[in-house]
PDB file of N, CA and C in Angstrom:
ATOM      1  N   UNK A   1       0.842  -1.173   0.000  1.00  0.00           N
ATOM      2  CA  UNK A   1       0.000   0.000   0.000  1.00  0.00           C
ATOM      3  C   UNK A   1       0.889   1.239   0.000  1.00  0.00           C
ATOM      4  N   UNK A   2       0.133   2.195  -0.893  1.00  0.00           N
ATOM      5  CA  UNK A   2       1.362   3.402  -1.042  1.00  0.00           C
ATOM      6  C   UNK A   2       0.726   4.282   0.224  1.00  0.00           C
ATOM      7  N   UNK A   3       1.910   5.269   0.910  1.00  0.00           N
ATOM      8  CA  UNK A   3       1.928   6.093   1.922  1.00  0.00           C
ATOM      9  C   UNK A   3       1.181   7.636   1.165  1.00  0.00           C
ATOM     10  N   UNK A   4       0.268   7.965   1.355  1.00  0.00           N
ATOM     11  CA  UNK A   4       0.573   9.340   0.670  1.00  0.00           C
ATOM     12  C   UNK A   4       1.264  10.350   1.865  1.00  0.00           C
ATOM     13  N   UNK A   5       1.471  11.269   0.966  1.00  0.00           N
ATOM     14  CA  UNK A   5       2.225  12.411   1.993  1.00  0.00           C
ATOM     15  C   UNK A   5       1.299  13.186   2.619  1.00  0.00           C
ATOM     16  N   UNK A   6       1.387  13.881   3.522  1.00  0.00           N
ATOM     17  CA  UNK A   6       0.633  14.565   4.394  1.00  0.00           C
ATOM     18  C   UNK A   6       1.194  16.008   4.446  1.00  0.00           C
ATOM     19  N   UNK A   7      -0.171  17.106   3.966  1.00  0.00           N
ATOM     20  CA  UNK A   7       0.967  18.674   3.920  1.00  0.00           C
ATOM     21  C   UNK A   7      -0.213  19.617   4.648  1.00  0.00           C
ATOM     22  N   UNK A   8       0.588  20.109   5.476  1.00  0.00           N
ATOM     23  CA  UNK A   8       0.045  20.968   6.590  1.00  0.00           C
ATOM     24  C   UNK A   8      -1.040  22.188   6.066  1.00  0.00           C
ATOM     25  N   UNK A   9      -1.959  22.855   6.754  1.00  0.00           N
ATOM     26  CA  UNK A   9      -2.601  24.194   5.460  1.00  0.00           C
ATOM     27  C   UNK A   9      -1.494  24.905   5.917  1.00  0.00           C
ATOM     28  N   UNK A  10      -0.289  25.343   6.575  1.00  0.00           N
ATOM     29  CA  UNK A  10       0.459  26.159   6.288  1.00  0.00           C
ATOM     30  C   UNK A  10       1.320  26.061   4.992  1.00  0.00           C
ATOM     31  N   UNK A  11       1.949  24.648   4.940  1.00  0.00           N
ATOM     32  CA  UNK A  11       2.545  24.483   3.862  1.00  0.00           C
ATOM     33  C   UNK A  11       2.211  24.526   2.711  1.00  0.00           C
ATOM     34  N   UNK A  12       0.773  24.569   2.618  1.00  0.00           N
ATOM     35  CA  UNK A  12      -0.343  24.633   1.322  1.00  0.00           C
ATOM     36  C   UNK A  12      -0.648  26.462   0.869  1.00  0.00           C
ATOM     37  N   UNK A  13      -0.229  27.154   2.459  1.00  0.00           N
ATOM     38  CA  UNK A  13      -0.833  28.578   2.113  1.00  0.00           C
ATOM     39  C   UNK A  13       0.590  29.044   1.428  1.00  0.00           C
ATOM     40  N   UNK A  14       1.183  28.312   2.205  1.00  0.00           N
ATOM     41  CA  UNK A  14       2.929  29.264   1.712  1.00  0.00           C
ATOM     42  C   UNK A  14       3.133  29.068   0.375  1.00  0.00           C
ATOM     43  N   UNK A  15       2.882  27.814  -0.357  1.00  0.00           N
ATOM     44  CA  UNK A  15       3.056  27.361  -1.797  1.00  0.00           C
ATOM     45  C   UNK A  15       2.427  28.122  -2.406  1.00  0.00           C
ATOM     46  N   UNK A  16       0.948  28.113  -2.180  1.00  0.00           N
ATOM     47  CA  UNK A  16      -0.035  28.810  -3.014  1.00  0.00           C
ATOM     48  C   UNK A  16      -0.013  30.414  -3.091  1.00  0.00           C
ATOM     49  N   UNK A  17       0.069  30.475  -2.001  1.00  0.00           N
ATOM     50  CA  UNK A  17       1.077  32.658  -1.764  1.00  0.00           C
ATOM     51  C   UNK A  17       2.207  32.794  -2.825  1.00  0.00           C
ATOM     52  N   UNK A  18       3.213  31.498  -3.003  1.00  0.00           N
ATOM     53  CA  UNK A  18       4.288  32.210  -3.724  1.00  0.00           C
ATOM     54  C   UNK A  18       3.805  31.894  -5.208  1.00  0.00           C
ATOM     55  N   UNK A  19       2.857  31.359  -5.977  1.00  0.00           N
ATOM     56  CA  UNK A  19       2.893  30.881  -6.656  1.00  0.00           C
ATOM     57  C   UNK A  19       1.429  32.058  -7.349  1.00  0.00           C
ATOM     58  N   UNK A  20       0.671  33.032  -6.029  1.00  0.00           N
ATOM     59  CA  UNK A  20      -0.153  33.825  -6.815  1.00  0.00           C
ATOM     60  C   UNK A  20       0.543  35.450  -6.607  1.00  0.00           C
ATOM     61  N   UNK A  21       1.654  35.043  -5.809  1.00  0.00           N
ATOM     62  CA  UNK A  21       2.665  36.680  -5.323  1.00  0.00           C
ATOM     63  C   UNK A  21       3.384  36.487  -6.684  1.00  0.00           C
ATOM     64  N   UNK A  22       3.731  35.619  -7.590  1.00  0.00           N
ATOM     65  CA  UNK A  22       4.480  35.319  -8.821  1.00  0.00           C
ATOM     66  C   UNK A  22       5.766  35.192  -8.446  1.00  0.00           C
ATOM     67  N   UNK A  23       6.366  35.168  -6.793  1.00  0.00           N
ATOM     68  CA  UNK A  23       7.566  34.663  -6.733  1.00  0.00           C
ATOM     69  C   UNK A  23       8.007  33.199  -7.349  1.00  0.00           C
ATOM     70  N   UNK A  24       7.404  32.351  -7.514  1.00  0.00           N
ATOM     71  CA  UNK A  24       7.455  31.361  -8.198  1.00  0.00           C
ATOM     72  C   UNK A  24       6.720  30.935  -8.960  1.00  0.00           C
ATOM     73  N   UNK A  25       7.019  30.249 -10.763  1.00  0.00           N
ATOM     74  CA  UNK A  25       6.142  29.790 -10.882  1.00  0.00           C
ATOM     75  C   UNK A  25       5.235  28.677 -10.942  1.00  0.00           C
ATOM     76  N   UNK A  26       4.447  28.115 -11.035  1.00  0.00           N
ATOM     77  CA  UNK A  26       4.061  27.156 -11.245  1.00  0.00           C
ATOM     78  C   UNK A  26       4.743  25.810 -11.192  1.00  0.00           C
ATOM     79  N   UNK A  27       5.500  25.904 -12.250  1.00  0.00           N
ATOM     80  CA  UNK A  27       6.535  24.264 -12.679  1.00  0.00           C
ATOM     81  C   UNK A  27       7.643  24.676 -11.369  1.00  0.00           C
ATOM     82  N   UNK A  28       8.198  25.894 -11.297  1.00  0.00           N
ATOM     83  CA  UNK A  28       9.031  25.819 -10.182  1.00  0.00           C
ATOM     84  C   UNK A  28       8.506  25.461  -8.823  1.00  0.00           C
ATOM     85  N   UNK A  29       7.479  25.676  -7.969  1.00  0.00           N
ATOM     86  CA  UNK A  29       6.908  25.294  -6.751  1.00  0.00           C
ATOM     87  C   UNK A  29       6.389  23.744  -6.716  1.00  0.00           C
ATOM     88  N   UNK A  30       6.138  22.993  -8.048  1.00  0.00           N
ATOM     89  CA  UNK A  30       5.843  21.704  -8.105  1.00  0.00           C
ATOM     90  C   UNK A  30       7.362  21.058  -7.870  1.00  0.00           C
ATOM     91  N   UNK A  31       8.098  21.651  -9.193  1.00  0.00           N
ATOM     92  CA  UNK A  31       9.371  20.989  -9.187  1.00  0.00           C
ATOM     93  C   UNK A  31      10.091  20.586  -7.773  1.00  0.00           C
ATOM     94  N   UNK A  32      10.405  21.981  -6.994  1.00  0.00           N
ATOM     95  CA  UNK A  32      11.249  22.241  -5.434  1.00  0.00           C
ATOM     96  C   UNK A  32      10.521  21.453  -4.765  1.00  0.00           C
ATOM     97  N   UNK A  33       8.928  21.095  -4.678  1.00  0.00           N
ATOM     98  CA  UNK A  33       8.358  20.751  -3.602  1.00  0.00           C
ATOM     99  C   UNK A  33       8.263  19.227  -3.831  1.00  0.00           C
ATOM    100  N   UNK A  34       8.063  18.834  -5.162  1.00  0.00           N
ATOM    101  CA  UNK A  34       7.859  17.253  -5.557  1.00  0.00           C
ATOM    102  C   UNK A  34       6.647  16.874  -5.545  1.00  0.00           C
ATOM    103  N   UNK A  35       5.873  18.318  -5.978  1.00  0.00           N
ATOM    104  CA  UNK A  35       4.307  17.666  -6.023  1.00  0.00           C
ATOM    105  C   UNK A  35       3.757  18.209  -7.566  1.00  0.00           C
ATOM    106  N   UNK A  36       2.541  17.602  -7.871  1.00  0.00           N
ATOM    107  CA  UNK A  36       2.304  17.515  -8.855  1.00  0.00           C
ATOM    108  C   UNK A  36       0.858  18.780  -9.270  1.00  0.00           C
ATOM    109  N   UNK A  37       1.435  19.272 -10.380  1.00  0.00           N
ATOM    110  CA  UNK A  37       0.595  20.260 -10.917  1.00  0.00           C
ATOM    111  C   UNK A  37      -0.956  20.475 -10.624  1.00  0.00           C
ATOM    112  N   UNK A  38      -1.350  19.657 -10.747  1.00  0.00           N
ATOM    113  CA  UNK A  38      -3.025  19.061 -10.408  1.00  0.00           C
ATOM    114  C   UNK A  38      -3.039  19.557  -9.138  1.00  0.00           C
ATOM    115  N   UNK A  39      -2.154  18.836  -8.429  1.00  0.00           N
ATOM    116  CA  UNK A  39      -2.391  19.316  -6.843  1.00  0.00           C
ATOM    117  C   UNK A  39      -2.294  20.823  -6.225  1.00  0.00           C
ATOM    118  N   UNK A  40      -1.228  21.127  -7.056  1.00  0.00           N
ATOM    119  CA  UNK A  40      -1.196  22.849  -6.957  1.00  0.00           C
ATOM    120  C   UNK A  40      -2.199  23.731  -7.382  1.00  0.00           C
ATOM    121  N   UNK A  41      -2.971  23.480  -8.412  1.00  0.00           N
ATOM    122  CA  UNK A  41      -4.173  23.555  -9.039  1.00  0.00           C
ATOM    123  C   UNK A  41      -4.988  23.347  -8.017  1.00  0.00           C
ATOM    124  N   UNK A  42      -5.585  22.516  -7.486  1.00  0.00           N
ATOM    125  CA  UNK A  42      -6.712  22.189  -6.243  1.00  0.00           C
ATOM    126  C   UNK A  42      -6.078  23.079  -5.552  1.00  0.00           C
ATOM    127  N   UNK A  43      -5.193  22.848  -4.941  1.00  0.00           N
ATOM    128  CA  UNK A  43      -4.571  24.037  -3.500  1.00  0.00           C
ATOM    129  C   UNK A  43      -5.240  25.322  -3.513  1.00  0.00           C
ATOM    130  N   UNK A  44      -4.937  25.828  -5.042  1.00  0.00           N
ATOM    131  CA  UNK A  44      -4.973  27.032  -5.594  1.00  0.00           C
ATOM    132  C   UNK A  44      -6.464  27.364  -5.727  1.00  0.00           C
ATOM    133  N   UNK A  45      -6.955  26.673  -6.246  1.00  0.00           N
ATOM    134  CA  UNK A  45      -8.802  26.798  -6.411  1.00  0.00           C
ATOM    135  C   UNK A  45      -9.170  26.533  -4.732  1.00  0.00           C
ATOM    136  N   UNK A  46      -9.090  25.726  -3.924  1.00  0.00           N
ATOM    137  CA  UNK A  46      -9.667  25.740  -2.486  1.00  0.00           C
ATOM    138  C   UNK A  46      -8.907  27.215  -2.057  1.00  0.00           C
ATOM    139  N   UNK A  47      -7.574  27.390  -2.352  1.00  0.00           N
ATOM    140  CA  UNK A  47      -7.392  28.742  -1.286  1.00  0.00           C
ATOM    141  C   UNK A  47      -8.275  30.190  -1.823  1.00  0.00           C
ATOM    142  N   UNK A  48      -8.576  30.160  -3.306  1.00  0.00           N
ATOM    143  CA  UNK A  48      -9.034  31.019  -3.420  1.00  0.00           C
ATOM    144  C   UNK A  48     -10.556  31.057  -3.568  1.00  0.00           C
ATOM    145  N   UNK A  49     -11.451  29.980  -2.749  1.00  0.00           N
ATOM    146  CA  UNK A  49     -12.535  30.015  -2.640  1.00  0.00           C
ATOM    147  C   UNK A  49     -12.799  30.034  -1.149  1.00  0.00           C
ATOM    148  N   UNK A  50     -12.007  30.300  -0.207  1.00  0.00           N
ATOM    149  CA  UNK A  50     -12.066  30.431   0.851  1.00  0.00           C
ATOM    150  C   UNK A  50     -11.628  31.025   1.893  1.00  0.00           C
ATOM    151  N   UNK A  51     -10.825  32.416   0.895  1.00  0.00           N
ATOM    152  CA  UNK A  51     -10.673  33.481   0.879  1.00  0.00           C
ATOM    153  C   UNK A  51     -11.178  34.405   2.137  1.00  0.00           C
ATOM    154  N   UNK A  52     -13.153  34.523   1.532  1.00  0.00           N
ATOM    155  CA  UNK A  52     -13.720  35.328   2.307  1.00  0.00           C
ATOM    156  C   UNK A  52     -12.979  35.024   3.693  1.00  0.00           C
ATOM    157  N   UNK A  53     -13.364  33.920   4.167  1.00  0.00           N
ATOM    158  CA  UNK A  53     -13.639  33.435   5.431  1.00  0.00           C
ATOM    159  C   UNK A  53     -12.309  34.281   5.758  1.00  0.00           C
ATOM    160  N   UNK A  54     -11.318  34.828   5.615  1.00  0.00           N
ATOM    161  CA  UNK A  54     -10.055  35.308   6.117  1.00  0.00           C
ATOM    162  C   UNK A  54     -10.696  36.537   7.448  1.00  0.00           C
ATOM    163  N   UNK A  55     -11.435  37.074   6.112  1.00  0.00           N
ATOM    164  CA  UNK A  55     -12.194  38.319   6.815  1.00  0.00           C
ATOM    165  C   UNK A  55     -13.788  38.227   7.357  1.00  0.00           C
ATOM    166  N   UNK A  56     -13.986  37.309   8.113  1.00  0.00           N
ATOM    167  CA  UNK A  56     -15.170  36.912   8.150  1.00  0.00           C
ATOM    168  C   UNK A  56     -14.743  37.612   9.963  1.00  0.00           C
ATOM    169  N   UNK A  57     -16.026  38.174  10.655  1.00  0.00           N
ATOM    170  CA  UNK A  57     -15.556  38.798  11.949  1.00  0.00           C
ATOM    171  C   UNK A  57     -16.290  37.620  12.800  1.00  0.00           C
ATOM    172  N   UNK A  58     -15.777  38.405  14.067  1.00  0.00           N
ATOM    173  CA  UNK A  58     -16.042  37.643  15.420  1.00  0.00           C
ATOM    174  C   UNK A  58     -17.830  37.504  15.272  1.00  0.00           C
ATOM    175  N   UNK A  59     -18.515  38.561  15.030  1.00  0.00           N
ATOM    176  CA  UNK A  59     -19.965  38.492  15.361  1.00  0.00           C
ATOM    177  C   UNK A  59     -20.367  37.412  14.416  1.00  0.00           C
ATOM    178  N   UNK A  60     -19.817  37.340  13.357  1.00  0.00           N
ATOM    179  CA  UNK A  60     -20.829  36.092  12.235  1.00  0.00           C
ATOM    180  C   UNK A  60     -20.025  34.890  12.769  1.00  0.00           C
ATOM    181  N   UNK A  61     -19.125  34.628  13.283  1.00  0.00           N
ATOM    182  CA  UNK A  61     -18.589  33.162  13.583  1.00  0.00           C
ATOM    183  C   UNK A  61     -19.523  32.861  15.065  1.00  0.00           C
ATOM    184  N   UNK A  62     -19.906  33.938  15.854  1.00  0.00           N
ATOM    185  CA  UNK A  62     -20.116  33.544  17.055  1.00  0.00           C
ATOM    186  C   UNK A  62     -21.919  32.921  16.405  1.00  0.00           C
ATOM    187  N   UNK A  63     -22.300  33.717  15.548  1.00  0.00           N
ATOM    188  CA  UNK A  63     -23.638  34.122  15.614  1.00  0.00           C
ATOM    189  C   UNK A  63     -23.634  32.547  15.083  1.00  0.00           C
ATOM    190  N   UNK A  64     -22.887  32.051  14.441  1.00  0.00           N
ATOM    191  CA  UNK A  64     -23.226  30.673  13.467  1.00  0.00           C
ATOM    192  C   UNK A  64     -22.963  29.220  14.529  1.00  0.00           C
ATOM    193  N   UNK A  65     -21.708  29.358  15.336  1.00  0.00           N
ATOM    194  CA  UNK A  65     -21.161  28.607  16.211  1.00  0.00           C
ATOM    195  C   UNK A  65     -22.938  28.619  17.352  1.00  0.00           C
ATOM    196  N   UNK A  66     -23.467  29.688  17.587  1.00  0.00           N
ATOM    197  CA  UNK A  66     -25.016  29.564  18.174  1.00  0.00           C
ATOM    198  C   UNK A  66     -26.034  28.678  17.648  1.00  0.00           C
ATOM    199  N   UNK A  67     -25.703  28.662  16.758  1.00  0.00           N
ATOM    200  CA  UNK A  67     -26.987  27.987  15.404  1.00  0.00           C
ATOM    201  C   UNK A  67     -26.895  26.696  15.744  1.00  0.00           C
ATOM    202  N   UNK A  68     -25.032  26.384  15.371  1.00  0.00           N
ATOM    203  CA  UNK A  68     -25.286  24.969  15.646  1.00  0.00           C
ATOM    204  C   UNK A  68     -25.483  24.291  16.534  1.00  0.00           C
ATOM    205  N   UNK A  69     -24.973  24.740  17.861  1.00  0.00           N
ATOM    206  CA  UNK A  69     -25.249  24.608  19.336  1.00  0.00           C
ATOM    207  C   UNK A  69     -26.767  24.401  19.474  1.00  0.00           C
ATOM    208  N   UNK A  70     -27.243  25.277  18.899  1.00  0.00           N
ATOM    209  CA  UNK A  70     -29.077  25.115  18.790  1.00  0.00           C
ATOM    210  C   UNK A  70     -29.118  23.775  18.034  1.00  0.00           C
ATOM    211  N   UNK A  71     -28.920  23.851  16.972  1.00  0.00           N
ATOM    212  CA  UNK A  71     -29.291  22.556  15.719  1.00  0.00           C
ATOM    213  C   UNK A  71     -28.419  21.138  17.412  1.00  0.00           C
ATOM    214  N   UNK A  72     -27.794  21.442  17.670  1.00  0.00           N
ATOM    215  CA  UNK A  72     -27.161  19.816  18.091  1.00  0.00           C
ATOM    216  C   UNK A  72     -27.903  19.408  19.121  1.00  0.00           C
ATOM    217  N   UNK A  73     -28.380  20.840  19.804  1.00  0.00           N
ATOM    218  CA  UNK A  73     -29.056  20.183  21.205  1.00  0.00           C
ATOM    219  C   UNK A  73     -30.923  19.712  20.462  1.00  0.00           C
ATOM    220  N   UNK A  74     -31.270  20.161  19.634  1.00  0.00           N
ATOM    221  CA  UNK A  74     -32.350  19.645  18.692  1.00  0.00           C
ATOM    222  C   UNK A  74     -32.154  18.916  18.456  1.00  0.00           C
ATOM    223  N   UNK A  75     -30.843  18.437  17.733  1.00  0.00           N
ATOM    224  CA  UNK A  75     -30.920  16.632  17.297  1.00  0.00           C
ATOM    225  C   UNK A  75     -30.914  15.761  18.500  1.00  0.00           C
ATOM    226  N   UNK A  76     -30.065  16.011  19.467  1.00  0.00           N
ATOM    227  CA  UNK A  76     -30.221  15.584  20.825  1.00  0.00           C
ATOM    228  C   UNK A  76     -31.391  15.215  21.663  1.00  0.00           C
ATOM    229  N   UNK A  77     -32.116  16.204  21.363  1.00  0.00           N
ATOM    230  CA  UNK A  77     -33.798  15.950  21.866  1.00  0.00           C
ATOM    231  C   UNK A  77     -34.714  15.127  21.181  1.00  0.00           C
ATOM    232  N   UNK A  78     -34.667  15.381  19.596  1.00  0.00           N
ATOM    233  CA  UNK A  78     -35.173  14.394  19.111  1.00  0.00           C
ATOM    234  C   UNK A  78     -34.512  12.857  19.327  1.00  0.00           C
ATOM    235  N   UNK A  79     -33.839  12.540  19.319  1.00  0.00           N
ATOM    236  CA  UNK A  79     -32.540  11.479  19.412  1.00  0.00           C
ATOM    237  C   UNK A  79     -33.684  10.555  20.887  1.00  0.00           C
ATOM    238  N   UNK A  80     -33.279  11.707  21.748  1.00  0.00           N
ATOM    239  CA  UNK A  80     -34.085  11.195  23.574  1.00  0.00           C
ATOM    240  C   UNK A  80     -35.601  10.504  22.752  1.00  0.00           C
ATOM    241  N   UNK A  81     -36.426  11.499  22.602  1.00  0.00           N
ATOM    242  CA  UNK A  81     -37.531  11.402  22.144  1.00  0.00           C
ATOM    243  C   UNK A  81     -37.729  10.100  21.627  1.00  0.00           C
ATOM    244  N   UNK A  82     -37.030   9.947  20.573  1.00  0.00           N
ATOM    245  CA  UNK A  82     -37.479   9.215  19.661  1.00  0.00           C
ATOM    246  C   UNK A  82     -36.981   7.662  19.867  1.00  0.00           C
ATOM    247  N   UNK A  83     -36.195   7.592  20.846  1.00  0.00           N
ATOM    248  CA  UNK A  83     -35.483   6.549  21.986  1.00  0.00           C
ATOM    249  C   UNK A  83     -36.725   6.333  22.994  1.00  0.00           C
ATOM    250  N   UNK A  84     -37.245   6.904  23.647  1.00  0.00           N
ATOM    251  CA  UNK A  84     -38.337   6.721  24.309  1.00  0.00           C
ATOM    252  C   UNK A  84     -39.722   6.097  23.854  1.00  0.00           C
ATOM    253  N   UNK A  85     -39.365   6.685  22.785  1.00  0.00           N
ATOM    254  CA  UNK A  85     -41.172   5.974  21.598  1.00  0.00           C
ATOM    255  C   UNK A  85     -40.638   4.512  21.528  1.00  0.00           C
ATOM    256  N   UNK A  86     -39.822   4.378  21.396  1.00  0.00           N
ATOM    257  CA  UNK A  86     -38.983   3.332  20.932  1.00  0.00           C
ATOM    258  C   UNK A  86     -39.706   2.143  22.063  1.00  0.00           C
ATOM    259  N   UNK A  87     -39.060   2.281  23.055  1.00  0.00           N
ATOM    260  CA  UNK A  87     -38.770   1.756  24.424  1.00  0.00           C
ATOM    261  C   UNK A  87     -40.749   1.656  24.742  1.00  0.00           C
ATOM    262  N   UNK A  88     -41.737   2.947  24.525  1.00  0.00           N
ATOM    263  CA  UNK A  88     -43.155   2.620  24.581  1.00  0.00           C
ATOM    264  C   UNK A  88     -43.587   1.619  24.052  1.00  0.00           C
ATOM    265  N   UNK A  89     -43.085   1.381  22.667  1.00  0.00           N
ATOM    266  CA  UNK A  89     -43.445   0.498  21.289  1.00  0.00           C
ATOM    267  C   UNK A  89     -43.436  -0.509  22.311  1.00  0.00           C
ATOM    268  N   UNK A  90     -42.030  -1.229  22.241  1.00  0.00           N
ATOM    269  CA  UNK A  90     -41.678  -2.539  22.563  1.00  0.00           C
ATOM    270  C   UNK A  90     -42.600  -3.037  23.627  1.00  0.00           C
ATOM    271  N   UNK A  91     -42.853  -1.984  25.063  1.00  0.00           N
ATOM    272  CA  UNK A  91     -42.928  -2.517  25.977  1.00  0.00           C
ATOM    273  C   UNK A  91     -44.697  -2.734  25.398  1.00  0.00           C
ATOM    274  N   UNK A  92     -44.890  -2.140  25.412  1.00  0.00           N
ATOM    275  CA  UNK A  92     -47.029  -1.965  24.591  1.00  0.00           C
ATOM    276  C   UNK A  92     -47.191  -2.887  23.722  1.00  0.00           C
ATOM    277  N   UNK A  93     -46.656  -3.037  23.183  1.00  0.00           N
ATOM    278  CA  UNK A  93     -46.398  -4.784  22.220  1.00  0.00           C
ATOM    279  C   UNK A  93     -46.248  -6.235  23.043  1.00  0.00           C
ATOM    280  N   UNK A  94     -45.265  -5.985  23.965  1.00  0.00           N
ATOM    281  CA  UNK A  94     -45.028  -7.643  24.390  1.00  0.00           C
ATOM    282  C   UNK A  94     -46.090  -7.243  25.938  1.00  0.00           C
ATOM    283  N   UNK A  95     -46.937  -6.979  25.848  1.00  0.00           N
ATOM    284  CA  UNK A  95     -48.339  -6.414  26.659  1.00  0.00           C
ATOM    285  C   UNK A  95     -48.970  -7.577  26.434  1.00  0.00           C
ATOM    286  N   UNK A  96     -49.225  -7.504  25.268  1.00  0.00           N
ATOM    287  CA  UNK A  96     -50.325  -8.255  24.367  1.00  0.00           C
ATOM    288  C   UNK A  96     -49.984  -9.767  24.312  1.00  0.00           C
ATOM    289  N   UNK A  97     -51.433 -11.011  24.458  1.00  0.00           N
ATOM    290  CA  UNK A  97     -51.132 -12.098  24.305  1.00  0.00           C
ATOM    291  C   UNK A  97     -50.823 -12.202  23.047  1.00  0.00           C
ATOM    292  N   UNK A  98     -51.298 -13.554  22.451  1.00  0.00           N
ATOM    293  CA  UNK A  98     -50.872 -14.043  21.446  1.00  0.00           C
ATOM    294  C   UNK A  98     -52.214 -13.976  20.210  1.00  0.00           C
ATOM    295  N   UNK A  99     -53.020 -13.884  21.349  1.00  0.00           N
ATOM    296  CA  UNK A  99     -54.429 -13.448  20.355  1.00  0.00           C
ATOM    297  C   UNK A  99     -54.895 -11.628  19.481  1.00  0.00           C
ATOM    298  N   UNK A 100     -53.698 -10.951  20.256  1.00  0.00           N
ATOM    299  CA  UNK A 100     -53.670  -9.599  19.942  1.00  0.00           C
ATOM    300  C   UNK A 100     -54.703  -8.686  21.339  1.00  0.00           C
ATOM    301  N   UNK A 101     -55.032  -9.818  22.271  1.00  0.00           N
ATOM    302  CA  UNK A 101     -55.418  -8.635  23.131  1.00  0.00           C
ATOM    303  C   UNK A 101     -54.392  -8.647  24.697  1.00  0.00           C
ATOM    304  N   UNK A 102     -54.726  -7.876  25.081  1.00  0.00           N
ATOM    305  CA  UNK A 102     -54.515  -7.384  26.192  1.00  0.00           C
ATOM    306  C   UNK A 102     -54.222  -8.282  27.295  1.00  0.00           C
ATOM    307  N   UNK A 103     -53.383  -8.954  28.150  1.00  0.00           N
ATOM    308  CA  UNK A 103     -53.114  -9.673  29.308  1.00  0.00           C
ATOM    309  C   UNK A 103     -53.214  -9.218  30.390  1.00  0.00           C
TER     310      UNK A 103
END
C-alpha cells in the first residue's frame, strides 16, 4: 500500500502565496516541492474560494457557532424522544397475548 504524503494548510498557504505573489512559478513550486501540478491547481482553487472566510468577523462566527449549538441540542432531543417511543413500542407490544389482546 502506497503512503501518501501529508501537507500541513500552512505548507499549502505558503506554496499557493508564492505561486499567486508570482515569486514562483508554477513548474518551479511543483518541481522544489515534488508535487504535482493538479495538486497545486486544487490548492490554488480551495485557497481562493475560501478566501472570504479570512475576513469573516467575530460576530458572524459567534452568531453561526449559536446555530449549531441550537441545531445539536435539537438533534439531541429528538434522538431522547425518539429513543423513548422506541422503548413505549416494545414494551405496549409484548403487553399483548398471542391473540392480539390485552393480558
Amino acid at each position: 500500500m502506497v503512503n501518501r504524503r501529508q501537507f500541513t494548510p500552512e505548507f499549502k498557504a505558503q506554496v499557493v502565496l508564492e505561486l499567486l505573489s508570482g515569486a514562483k512559478s508554477g513548474a518551479e513550486a511543483c518541481r522544489e516541492r515534488q508535487i504535482n501540478t493538479a495538486l497545486l491547481s486544487r490548492w490554488k482553487t480551495e485557497f481562493l474560494q475560501n478566501a472570504a472566510r479570512a475576513f469573516k468577523t467575530e460576530d458572524q462566527t459567534s452568531q453561526e457557532q449559536a446555530r449549531i449549538a441550537e441545531l445539536e441540542r435539537m438533534v439531541g432531543r429528538l434522538t431522547l424522544e425518539l429513543d423513548i417511543a422506541k422503548k413505549a413500542s416494545s414494551m405496549l407490544s409484548g403487553n399483548r397475548s398471542g391473540s392480539g389482546k390485552w393480558s
